[in-house]
N, C-alpha and C. Protein backbone atom coordinates (compact mmCIF):
# COMPACT_ATOMS: atom_id res chain seq x y z
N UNK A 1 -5.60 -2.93 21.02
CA UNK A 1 -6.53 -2.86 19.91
C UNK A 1 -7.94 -2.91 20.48
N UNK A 2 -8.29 -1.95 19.97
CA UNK A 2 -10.63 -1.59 20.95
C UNK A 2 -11.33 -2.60 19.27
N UNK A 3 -12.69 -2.71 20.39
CA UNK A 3 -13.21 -2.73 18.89
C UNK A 3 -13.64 -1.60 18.10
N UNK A 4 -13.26 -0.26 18.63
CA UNK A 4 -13.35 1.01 17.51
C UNK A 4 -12.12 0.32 16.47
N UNK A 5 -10.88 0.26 17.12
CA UNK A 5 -9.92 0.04 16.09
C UNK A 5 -10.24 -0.78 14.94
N UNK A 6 -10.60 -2.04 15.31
CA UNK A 6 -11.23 -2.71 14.22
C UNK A 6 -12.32 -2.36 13.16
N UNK A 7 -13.25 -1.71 13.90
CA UNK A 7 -14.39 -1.26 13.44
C UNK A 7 -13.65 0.20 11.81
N UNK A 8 -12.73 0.81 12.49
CA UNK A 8 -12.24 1.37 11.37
C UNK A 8 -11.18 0.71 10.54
N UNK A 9 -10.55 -0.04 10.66
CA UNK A 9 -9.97 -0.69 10.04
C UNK A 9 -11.00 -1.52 8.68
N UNK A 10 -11.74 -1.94 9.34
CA UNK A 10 -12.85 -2.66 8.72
C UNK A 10 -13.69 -1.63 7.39
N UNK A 11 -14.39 -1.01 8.04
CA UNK A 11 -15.18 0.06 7.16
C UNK A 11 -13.74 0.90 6.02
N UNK A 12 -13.05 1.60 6.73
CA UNK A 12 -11.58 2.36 5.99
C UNK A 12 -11.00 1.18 4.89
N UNK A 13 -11.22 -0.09 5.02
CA UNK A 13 -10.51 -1.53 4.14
C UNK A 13 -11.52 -1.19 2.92
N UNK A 14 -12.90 -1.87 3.82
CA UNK A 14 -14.05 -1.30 2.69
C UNK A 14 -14.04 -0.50 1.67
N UNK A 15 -13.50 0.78 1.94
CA UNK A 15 -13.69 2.10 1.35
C UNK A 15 -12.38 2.16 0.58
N UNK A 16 -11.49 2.04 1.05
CA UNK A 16 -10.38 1.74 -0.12
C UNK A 16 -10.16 0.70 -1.14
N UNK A 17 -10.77 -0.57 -1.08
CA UNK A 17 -10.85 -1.24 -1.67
C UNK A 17 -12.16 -1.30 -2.84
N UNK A 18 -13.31 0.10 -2.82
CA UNK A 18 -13.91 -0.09 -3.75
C UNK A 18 -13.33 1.21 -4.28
N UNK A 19 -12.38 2.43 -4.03
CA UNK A 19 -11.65 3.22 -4.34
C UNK A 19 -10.78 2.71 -5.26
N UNK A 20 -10.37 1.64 -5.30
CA UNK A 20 -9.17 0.92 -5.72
C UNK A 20 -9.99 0.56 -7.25
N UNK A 21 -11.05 0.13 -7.08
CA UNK A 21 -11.61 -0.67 -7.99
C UNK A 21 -12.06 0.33 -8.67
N UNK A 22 -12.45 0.98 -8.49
CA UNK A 22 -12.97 2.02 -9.46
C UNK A 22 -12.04 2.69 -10.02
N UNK A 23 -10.56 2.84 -9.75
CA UNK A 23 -9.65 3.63 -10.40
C UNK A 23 -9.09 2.74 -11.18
N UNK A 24 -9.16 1.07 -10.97
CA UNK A 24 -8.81 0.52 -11.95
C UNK A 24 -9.42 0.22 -13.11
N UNK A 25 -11.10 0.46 -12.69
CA UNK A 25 -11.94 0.24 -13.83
C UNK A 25 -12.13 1.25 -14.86
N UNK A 26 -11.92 2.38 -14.24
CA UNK A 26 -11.56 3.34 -15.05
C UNK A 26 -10.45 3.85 -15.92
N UNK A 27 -9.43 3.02 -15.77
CA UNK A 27 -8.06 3.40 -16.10
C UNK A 27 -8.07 2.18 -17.12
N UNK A 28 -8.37 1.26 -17.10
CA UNK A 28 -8.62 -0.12 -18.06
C UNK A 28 -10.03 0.23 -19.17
N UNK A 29 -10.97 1.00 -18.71
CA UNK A 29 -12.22 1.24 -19.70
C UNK A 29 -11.47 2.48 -20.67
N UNK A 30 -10.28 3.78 -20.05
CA UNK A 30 -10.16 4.91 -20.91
C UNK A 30 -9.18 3.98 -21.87
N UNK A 31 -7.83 3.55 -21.08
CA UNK A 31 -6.78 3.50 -21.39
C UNK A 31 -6.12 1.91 -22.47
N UNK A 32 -7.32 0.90 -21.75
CA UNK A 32 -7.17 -0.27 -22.39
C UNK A 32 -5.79 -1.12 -21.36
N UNK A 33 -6.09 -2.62 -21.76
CA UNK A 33 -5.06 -3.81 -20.90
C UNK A 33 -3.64 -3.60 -21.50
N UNK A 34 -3.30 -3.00 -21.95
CA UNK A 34 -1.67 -2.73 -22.21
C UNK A 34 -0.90 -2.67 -21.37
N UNK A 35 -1.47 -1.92 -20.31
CA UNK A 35 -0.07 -1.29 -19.12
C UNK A 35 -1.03 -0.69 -18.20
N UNK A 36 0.04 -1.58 -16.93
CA UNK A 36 -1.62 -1.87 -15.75
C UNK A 36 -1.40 -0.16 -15.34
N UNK A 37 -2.20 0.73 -15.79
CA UNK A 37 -1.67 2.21 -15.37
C UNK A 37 -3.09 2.45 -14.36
N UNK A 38 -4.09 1.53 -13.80
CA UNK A 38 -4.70 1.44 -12.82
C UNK A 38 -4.14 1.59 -11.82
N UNK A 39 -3.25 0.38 -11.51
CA UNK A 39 -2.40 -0.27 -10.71
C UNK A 39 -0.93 0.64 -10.13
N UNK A 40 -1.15 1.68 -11.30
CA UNK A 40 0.27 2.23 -11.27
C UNK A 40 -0.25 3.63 -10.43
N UNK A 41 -1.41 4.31 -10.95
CA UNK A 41 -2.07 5.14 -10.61
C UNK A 41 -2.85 5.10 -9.00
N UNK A 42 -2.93 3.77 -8.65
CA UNK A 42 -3.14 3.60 -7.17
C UNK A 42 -2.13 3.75 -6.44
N UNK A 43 -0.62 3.08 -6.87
CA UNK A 43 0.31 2.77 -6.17
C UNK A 43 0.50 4.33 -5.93
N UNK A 44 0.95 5.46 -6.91
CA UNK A 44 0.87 6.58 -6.98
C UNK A 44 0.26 7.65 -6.14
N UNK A 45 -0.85 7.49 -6.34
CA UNK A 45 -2.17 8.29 -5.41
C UNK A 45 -1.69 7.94 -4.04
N UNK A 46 -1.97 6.36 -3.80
CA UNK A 46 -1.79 5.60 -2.04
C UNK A 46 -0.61 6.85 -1.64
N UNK A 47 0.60 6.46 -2.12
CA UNK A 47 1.71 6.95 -1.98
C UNK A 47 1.42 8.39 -1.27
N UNK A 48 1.25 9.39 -2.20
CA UNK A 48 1.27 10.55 -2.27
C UNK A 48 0.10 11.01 -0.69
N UNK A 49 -1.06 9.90 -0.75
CA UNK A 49 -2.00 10.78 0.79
C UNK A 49 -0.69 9.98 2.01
N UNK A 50 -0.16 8.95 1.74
CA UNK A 50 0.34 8.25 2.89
C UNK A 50 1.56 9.25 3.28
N UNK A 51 2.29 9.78 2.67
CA UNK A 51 3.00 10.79 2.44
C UNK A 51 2.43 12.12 3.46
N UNK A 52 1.63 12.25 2.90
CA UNK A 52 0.86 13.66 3.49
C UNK A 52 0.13 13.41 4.88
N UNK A 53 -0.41 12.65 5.15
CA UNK A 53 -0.74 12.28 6.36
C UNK A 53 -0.16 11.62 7.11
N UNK A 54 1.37 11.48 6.72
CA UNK A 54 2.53 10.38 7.77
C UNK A 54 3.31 11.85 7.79
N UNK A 55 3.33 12.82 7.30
CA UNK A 55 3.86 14.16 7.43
C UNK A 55 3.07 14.93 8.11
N UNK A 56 2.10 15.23 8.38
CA UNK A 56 1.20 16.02 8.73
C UNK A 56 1.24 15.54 10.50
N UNK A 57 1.40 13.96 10.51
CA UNK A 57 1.33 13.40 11.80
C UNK A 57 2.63 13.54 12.73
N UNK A 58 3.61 13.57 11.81
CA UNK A 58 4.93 14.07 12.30
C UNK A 58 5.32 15.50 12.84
N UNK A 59 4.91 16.27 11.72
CA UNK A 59 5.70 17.67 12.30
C UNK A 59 4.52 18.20 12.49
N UNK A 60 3.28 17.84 13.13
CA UNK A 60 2.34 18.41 13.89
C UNK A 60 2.31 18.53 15.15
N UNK A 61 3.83 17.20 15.07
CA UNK A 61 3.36 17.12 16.86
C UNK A 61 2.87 15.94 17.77
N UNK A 62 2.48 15.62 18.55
CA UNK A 62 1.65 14.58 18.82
C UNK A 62 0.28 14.74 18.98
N UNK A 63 -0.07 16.25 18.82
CA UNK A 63 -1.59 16.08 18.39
C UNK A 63 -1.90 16.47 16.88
N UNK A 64 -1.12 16.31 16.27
CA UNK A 64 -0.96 16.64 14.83
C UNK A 64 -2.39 16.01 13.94
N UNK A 65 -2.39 14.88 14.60
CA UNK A 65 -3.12 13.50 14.42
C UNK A 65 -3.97 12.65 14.94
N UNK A 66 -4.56 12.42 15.22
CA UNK A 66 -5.30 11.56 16.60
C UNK A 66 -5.26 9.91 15.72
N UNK A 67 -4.99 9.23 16.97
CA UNK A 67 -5.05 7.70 16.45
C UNK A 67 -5.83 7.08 15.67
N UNK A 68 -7.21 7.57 16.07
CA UNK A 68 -8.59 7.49 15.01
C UNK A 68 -8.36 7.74 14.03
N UNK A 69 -7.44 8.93 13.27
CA UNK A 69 -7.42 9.37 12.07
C UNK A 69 -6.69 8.47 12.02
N UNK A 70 -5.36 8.00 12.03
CA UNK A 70 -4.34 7.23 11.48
C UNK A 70 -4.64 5.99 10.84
N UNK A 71 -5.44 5.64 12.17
CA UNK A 71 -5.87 3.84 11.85
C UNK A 71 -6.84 4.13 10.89
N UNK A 72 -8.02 4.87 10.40
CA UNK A 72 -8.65 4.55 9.48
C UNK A 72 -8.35 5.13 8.38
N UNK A 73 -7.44 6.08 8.41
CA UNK A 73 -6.70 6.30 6.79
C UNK A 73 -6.09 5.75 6.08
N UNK A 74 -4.74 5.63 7.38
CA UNK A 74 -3.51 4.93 7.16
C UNK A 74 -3.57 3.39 6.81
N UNK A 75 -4.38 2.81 7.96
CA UNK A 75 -4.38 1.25 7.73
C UNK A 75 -5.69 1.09 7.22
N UNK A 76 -6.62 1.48 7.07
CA UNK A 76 -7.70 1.10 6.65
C UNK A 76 -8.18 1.45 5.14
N UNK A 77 -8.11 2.72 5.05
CA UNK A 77 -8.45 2.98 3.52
C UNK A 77 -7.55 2.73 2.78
N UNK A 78 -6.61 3.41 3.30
CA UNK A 78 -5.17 3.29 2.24
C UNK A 78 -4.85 1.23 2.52
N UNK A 79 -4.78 0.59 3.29
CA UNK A 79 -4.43 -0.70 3.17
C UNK A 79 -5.51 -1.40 2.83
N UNK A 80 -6.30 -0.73 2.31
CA UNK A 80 -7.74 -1.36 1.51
C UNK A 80 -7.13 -1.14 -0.12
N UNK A 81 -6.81 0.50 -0.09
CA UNK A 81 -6.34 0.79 -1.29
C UNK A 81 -5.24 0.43 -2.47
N UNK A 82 -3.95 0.65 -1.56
CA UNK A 82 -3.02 -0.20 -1.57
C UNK A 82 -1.76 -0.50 -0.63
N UNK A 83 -1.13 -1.48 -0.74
CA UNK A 83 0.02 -1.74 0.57
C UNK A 83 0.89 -1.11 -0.11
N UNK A 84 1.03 -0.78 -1.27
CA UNK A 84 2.57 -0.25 -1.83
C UNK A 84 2.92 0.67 -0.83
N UNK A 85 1.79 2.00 -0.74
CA UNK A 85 1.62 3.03 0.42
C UNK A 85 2.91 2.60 1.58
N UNK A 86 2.21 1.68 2.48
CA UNK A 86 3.02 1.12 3.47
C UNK A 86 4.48 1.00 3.15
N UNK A 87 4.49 0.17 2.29
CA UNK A 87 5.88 -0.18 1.97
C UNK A 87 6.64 0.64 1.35
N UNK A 88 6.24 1.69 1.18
CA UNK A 88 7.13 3.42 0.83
C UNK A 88 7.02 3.88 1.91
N UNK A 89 6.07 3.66 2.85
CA UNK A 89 6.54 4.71 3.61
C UNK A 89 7.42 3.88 4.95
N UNK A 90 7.39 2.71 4.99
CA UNK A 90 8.45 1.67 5.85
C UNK A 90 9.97 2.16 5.28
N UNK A 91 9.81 2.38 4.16
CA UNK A 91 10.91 2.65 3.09
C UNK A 91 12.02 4.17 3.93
N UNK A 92 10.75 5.06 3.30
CA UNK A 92 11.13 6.44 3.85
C UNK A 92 11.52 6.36 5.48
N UNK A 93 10.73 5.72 5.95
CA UNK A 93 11.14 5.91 8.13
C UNK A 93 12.59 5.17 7.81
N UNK A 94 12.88 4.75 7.32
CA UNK A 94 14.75 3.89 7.43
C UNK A 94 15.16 5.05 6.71
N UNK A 95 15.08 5.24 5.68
CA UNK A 95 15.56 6.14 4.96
C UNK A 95 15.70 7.97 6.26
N UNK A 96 14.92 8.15 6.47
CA UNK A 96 14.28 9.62 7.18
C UNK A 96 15.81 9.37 8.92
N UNK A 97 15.88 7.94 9.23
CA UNK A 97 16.09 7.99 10.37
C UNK A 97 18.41 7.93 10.29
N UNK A 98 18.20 7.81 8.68
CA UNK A 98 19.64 7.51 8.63
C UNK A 98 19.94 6.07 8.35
N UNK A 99 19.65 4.92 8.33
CA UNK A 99 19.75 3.93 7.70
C UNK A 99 19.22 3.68 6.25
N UNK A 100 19.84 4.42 5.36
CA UNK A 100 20.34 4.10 4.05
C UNK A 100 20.31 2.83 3.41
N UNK A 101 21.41 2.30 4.19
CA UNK A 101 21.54 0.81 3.75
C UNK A 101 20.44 -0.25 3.93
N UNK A 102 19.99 0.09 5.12
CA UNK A 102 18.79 -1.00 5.48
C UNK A 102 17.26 -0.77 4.57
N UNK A 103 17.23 0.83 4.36
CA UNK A 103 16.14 1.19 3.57
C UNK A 103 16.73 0.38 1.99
N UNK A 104 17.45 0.62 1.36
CA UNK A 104 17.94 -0.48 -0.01
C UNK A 104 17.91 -1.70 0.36
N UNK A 105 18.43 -2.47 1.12
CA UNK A 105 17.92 -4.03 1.56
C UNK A 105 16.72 -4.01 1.25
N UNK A 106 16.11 -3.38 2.37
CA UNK A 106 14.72 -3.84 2.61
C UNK A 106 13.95 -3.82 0.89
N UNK A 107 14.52 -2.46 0.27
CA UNK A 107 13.99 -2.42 -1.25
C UNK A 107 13.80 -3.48 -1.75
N UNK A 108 14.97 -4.11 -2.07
CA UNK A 108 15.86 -4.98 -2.68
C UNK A 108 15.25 -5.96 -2.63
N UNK A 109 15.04 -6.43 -1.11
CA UNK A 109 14.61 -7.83 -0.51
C UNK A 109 13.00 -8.00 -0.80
N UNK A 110 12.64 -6.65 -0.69
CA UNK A 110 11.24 -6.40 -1.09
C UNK A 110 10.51 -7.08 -1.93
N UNK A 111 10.97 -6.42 -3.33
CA UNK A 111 11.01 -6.54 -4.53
C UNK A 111 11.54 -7.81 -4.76
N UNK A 112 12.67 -8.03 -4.79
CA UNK A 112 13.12 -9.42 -5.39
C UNK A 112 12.49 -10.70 -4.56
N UNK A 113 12.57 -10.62 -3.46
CA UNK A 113 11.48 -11.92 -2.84
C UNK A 113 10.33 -12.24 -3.27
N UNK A 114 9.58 -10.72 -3.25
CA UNK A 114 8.17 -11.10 -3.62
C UNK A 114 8.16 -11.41 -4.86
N UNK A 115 8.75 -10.63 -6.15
CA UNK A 115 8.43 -11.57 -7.56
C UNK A 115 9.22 -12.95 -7.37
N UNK A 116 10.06 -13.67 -6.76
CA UNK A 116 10.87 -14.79 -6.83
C UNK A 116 9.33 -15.43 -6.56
N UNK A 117 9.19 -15.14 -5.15
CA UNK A 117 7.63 -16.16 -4.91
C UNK A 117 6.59 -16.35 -5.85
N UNK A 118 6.44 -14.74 -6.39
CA UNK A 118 5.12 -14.99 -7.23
C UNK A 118 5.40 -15.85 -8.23
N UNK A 119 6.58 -15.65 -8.87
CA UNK A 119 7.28 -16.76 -9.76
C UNK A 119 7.17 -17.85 -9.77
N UNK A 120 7.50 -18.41 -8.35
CA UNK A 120 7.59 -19.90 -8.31
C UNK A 120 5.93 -20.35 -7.91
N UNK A 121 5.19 -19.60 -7.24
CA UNK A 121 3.77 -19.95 -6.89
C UNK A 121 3.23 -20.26 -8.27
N UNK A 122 3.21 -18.77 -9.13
CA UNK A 122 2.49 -19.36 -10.62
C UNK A 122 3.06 -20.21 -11.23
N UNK A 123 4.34 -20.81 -11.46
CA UNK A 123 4.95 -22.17 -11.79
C UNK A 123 4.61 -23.21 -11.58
N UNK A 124 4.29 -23.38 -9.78
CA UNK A 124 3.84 -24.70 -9.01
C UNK A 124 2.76 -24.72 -9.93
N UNK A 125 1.46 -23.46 -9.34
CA UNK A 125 0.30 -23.93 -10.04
C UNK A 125 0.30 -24.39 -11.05
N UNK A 126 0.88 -23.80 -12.18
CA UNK A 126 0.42 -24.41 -13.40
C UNK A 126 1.34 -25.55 -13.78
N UNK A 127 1.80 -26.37 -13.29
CA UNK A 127 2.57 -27.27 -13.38
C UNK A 127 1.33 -28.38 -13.07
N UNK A 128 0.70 -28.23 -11.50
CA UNK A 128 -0.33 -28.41 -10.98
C UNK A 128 -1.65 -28.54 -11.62
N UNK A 129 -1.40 -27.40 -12.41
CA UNK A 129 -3.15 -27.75 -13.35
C UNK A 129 -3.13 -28.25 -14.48
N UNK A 130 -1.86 -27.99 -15.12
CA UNK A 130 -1.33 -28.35 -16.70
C UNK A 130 -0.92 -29.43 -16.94
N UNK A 131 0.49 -29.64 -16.05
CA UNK A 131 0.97 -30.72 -15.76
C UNK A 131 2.01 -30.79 -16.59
């Protein structure tokens, strides 16, 4: 890891994360708090460039891509933007390589761990503040 790496990581975080905000502010000012379709619309978008530029990096080759591009798209804007990105495309490389099964675990384990936690975290707290 250089400090270029960081340096894009850093700025690319930046830049996706006020990307992020603005598609949610916009999607909550047209659409209204009903249904987080901000949230849904990032996960979406992330998806779809992480997709295209984890493809583009593949069957290009190994100069398809240069590392510079990766780290500040891949991990920086887009993991500014959102992690769902990542975690579809962790998804797809099990899936892409022939492990099936491990790509559904990992789903599975994904998903159900993380709401179990968020579950019990917002529980503690407000047990904690409420009492």
């Amino acid at each position: 890891m250089t400090p270029l790496n960081f340096l894009l990581v850093f700025v690319g975080g930046g830049i996706g994360s006020v990307l992020r905000y603005l598609v949610s502010i916009t999607a909550l000012r047209l659409y209204g708090p009903h249904f987080p379709l901000g949230t849904l619309a990032v996960n979406v978008i992330g998806c779809a460039t992480m997709g295209a530029i984890a493809a583009f990096a593949i069957w290009r080759g190994p100069g398809g891509t240069s590392e510079t591009i990766r780290i500040f798209f891949m991990t920086g804007i887009l993991g500014g933007f959102t992690t769902f990105s990542a975690f579809a495309l962790d998804t797809m490389v099990l899936w892409e390589r022939g492990d099936v099964v491990l790509a559904g675990a990992y789903v599975l384990i994904s998903v159900g761990v993380s709401l179990a936690v968020i579950a019990a975290t917002m529980a503690g707290t407000r047990m904690l503040l409420v009492g």
